[in-house]
C-alpha atoms as a PDB file:
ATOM      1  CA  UNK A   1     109.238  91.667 119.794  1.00  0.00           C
ATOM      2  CA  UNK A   2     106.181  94.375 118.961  1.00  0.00           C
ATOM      3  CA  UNK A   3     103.274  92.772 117.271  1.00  0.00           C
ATOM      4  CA  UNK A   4     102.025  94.461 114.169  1.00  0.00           C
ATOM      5  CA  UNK A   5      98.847  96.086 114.708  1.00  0.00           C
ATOM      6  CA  UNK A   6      95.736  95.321 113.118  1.00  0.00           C
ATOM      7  CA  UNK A   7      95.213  97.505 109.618  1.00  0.00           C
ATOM      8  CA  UNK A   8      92.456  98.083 107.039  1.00  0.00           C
ATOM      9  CA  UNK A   9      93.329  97.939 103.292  1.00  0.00           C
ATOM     10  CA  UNK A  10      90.214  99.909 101.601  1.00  0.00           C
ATOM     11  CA  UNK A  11      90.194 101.182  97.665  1.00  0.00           C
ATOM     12  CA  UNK A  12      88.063 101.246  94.664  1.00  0.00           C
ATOM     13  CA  UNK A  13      88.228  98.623  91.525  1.00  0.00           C
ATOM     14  CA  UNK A  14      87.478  99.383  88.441  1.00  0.00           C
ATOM     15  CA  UNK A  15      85.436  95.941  88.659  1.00  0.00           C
ATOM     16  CA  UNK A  16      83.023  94.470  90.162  1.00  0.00           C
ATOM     17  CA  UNK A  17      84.144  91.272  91.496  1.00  0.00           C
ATOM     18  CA  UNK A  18      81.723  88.683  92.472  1.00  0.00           C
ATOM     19  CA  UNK A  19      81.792  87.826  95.794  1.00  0.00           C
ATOM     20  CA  UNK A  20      82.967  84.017  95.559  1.00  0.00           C
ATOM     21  CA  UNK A  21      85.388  85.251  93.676  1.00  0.00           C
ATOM     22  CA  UNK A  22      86.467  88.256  96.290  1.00  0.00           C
ATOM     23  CA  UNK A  23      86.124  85.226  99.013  1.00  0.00           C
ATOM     24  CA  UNK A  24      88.528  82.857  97.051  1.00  0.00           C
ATOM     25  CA  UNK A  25      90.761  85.645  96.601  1.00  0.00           C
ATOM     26  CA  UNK A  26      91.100  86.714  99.966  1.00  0.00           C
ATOM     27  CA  UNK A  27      91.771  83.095 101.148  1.00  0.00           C
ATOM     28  CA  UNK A  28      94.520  82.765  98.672  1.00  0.00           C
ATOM     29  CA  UNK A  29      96.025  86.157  99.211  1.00  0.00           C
ATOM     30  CA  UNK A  30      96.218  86.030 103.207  1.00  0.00           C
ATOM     31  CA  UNK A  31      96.654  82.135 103.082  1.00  0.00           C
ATOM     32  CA  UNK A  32      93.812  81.887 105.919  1.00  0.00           C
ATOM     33  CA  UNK A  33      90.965  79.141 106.623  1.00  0.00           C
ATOM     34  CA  UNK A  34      87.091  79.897 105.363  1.00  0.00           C
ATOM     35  CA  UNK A  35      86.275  80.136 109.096  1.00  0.00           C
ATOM     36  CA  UNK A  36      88.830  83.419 109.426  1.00  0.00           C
ATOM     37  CA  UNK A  37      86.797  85.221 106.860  1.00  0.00           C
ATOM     38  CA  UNK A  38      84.015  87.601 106.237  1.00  0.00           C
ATOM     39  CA  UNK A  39      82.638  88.711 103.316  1.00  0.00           C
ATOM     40  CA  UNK A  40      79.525  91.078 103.069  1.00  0.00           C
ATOM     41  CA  UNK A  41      77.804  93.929 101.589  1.00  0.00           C
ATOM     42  CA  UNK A  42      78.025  96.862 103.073  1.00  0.00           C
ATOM     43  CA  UNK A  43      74.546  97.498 103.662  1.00  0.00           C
ATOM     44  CA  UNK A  44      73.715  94.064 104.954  1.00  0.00           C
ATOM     45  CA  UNK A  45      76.276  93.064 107.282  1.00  0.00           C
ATOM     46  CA  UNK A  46      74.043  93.068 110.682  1.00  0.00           C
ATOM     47  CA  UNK A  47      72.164  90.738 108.777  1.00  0.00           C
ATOM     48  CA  UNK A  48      75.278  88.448 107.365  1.00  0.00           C
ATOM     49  CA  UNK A  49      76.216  88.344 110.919  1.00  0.00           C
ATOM     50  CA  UNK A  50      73.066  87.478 112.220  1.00  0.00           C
ATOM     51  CA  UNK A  51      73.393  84.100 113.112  1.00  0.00           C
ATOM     52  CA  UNK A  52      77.267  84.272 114.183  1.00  0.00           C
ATOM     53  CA  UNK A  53      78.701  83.865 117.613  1.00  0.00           C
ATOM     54  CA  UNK A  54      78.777  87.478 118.842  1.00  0.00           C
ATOM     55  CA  UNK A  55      82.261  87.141 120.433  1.00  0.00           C
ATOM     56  CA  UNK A  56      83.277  85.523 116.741  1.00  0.00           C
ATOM     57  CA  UNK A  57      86.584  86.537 115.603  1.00  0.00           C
ATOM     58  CA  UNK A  58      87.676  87.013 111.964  1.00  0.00           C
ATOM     59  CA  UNK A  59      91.250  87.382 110.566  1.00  0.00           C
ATOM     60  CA  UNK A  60      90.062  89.299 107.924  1.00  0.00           C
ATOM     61  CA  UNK A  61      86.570  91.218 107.713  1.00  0.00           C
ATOM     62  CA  UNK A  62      85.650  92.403 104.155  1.00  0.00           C
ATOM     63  CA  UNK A  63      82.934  94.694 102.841  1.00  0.00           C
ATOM     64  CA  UNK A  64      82.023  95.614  99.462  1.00  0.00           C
ATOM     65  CA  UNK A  65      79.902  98.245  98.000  1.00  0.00           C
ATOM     66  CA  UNK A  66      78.762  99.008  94.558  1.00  0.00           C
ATOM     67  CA  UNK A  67      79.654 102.181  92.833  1.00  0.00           C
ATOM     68  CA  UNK A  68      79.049 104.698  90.295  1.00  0.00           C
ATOM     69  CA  UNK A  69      81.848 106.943  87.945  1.00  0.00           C
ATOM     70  CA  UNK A  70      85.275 105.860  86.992  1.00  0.00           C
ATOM     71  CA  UNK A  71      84.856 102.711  89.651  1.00  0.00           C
ATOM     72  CA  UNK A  72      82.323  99.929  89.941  1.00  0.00           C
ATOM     73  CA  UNK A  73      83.527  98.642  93.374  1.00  0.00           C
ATOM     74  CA  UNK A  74      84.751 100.261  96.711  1.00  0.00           C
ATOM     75  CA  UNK A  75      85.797  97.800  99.866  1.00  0.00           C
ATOM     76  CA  UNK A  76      87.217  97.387 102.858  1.00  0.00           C
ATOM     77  CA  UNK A  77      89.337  94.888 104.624  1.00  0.00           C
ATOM     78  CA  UNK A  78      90.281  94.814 108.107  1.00  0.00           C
ATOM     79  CA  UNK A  79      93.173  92.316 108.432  1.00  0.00           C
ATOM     80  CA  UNK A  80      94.893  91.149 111.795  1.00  0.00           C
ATOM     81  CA  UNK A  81      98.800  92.146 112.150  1.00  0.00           C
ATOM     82  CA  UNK A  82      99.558  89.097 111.647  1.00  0.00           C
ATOM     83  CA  UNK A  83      98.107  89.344 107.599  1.00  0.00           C
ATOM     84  CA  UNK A  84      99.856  92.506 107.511  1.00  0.00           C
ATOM     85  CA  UNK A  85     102.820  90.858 107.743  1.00  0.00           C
ATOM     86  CA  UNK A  86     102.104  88.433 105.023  1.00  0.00           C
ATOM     87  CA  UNK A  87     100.546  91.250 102.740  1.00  0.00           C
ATOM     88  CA  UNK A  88     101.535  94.445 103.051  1.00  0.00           C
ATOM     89  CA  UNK A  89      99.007  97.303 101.703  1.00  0.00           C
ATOM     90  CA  UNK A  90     100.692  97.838  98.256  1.00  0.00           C
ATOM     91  CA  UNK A  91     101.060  94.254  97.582  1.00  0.00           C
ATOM     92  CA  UNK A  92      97.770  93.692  98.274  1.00  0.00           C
ATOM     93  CA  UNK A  93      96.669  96.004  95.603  1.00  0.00           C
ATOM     94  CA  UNK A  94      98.764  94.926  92.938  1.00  0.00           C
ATOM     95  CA  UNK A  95      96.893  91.425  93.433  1.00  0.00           C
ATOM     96  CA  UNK A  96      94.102  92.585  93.631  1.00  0.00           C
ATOM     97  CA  UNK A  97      94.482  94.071  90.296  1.00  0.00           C
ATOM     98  CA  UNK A  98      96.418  91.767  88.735  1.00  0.00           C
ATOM     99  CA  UNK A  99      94.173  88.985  90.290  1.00  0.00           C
ATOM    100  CA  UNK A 100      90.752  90.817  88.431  1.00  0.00           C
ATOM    101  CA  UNK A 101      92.343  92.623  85.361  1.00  0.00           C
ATOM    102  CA  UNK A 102      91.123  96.170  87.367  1.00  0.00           C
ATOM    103  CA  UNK A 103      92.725  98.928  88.420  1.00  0.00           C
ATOM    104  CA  UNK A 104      92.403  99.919  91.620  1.00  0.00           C
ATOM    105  CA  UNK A 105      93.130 103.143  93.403  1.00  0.00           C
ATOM    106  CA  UNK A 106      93.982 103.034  97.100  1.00  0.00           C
ATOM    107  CA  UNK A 107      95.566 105.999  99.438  1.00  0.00           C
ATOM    108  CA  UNK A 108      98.568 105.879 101.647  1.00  0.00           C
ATOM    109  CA  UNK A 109     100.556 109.033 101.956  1.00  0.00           C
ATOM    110  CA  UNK A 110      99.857 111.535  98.420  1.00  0.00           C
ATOM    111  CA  UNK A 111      98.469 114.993  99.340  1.00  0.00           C
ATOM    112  CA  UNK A 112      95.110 115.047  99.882  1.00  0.00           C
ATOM    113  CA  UNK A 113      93.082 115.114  96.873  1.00  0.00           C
ATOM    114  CA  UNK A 114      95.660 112.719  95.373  1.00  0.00           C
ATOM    115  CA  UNK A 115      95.178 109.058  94.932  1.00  0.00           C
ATOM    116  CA  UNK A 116      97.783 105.762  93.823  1.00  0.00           C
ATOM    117  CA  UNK A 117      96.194 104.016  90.736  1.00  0.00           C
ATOM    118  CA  UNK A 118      97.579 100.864  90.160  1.00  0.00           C
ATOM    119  CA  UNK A 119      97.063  98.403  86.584  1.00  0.00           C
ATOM    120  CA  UNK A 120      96.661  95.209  86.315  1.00  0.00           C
ATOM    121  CA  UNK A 121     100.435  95.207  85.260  1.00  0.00           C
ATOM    122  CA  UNK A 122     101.837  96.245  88.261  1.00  0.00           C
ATOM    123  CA  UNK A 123     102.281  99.686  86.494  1.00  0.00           C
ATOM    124  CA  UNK A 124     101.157 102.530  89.345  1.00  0.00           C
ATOM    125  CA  UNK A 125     100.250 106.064  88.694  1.00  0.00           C
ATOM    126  CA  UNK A 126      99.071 109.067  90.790  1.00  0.00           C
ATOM    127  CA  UNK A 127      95.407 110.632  89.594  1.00  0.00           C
ATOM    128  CA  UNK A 128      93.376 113.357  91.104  1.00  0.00           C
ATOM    129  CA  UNK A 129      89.713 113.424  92.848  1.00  0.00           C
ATOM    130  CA  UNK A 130      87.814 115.011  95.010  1.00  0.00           C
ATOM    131  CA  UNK A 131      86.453 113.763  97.945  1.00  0.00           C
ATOM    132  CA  UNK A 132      83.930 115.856  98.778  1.00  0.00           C
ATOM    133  CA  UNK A 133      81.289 114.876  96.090  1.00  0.00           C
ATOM    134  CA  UNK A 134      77.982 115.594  96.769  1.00  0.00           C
ATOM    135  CA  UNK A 135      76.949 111.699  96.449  1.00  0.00           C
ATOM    136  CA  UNK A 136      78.547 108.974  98.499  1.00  0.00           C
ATOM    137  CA  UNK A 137      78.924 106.305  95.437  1.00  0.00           C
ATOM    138  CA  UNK A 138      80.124 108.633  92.614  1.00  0.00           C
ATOM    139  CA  UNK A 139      83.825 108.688  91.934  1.00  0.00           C
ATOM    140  CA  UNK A 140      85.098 110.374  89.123  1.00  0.00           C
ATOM    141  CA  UNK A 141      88.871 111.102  88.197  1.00  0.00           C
ATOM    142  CA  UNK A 142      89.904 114.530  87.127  1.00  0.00           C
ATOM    143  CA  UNK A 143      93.221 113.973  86.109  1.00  0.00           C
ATOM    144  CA  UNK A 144      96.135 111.516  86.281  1.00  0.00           C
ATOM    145  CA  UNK A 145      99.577 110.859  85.465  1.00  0.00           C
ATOM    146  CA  UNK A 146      99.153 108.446  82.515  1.00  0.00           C
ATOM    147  CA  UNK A 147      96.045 107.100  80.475  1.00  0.00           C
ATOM    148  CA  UNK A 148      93.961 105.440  82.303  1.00  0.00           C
ATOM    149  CA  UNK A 149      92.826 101.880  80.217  1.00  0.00           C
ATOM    150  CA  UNK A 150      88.885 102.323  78.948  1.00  0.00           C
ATOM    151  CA  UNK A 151      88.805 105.674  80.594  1.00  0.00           C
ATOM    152  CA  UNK A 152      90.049 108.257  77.402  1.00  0.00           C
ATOM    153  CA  UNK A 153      88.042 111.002  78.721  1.00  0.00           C
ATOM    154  CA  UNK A 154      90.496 111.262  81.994  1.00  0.00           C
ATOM    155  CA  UNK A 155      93.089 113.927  81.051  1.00  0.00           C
ATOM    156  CA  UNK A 156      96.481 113.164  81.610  1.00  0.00           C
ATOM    157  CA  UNK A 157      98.821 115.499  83.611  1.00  0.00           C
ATOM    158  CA  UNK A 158     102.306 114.585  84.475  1.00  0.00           C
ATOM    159  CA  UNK A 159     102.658 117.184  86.852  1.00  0.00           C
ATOM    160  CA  UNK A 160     100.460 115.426  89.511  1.00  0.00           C
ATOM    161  CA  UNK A 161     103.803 114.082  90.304  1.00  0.00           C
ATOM    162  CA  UNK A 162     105.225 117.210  91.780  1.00  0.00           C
ATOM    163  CA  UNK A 163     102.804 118.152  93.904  1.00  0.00           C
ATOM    164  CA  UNK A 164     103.535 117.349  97.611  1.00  0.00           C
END
């Protein structure tokens, strides 16, 4: 039998979830002990990890970052096969969002430039953005399929849909 590799599941929330909150989620989500878990910030993860075993292994090793635009939050979560298994990438989003009333975009195989949104509801849609932004923490929509909630100013364009 071939063991699932290990995967990252990485996005952007429209919230900004508080870190017990991220913590208690990820437990419940990947149905793992404390001790299998990281949480940090992004910029202060050396530090975090500080005073941890160096040959310390975690299940699942998340890091969050504020940011600016359409999003408050981007992370990243490195998950053993093994979670994988449990939680695939797309159902890990949709609890996410349903799980923080956010919606959260994510990637897995649009054209470039094209991103997965999906609602708290389950509901998903496709929206456009560019990548290549001059800052690092800005992330601003151009365009998706459906209205966005809170975010009127994003036009809608139902043929993001056809593009390949």
């Amino acid at each position: 039998m071939t063991e699932t590799p290990a995967t990252g599941y990485d996005g952007l929330s429209s919230r900004l979830v508080p870190v017990s909150g991220l913590r208690e989620f990820l437990l419940d989500c990947f149905g793992i002990a404390g001790h299998e878990l990281f949480v940090g910030h992004a910029d202060r993860v050396a530090e975090d990890l500080r005073d941890v075993p160096q040959d310390a292994v975690f299940a699942a090793f998340c890091t969050y970052r504020e940011v600016r635009g359409h999003f408050a939050m981007g992370f990243d979560v490195g998950v053993e096969g093994r979670l994988a298994d449990r939680v695939g990438r797309r159902e890990f989003i949709e609890r996410l969002a349903a799980r923080f009333g956010a919606f959260v975009l994510y990637g897995e195989a649009e054209p470039p430039g094209l991103w997965t949104v999906v609602l708290p509801d389950g509901g998903r849609l496709r929206a456009a953005m560019d990548e290549d932004d001059d800052e690092d923490d800005l992330f601003t929509l151009h365009a998706a399929t459906a209205p966005l909630p809170g975010l009127p100013e994003v036009p809608v364009d139902g043929g993001l849909w056809r593009i390949r």
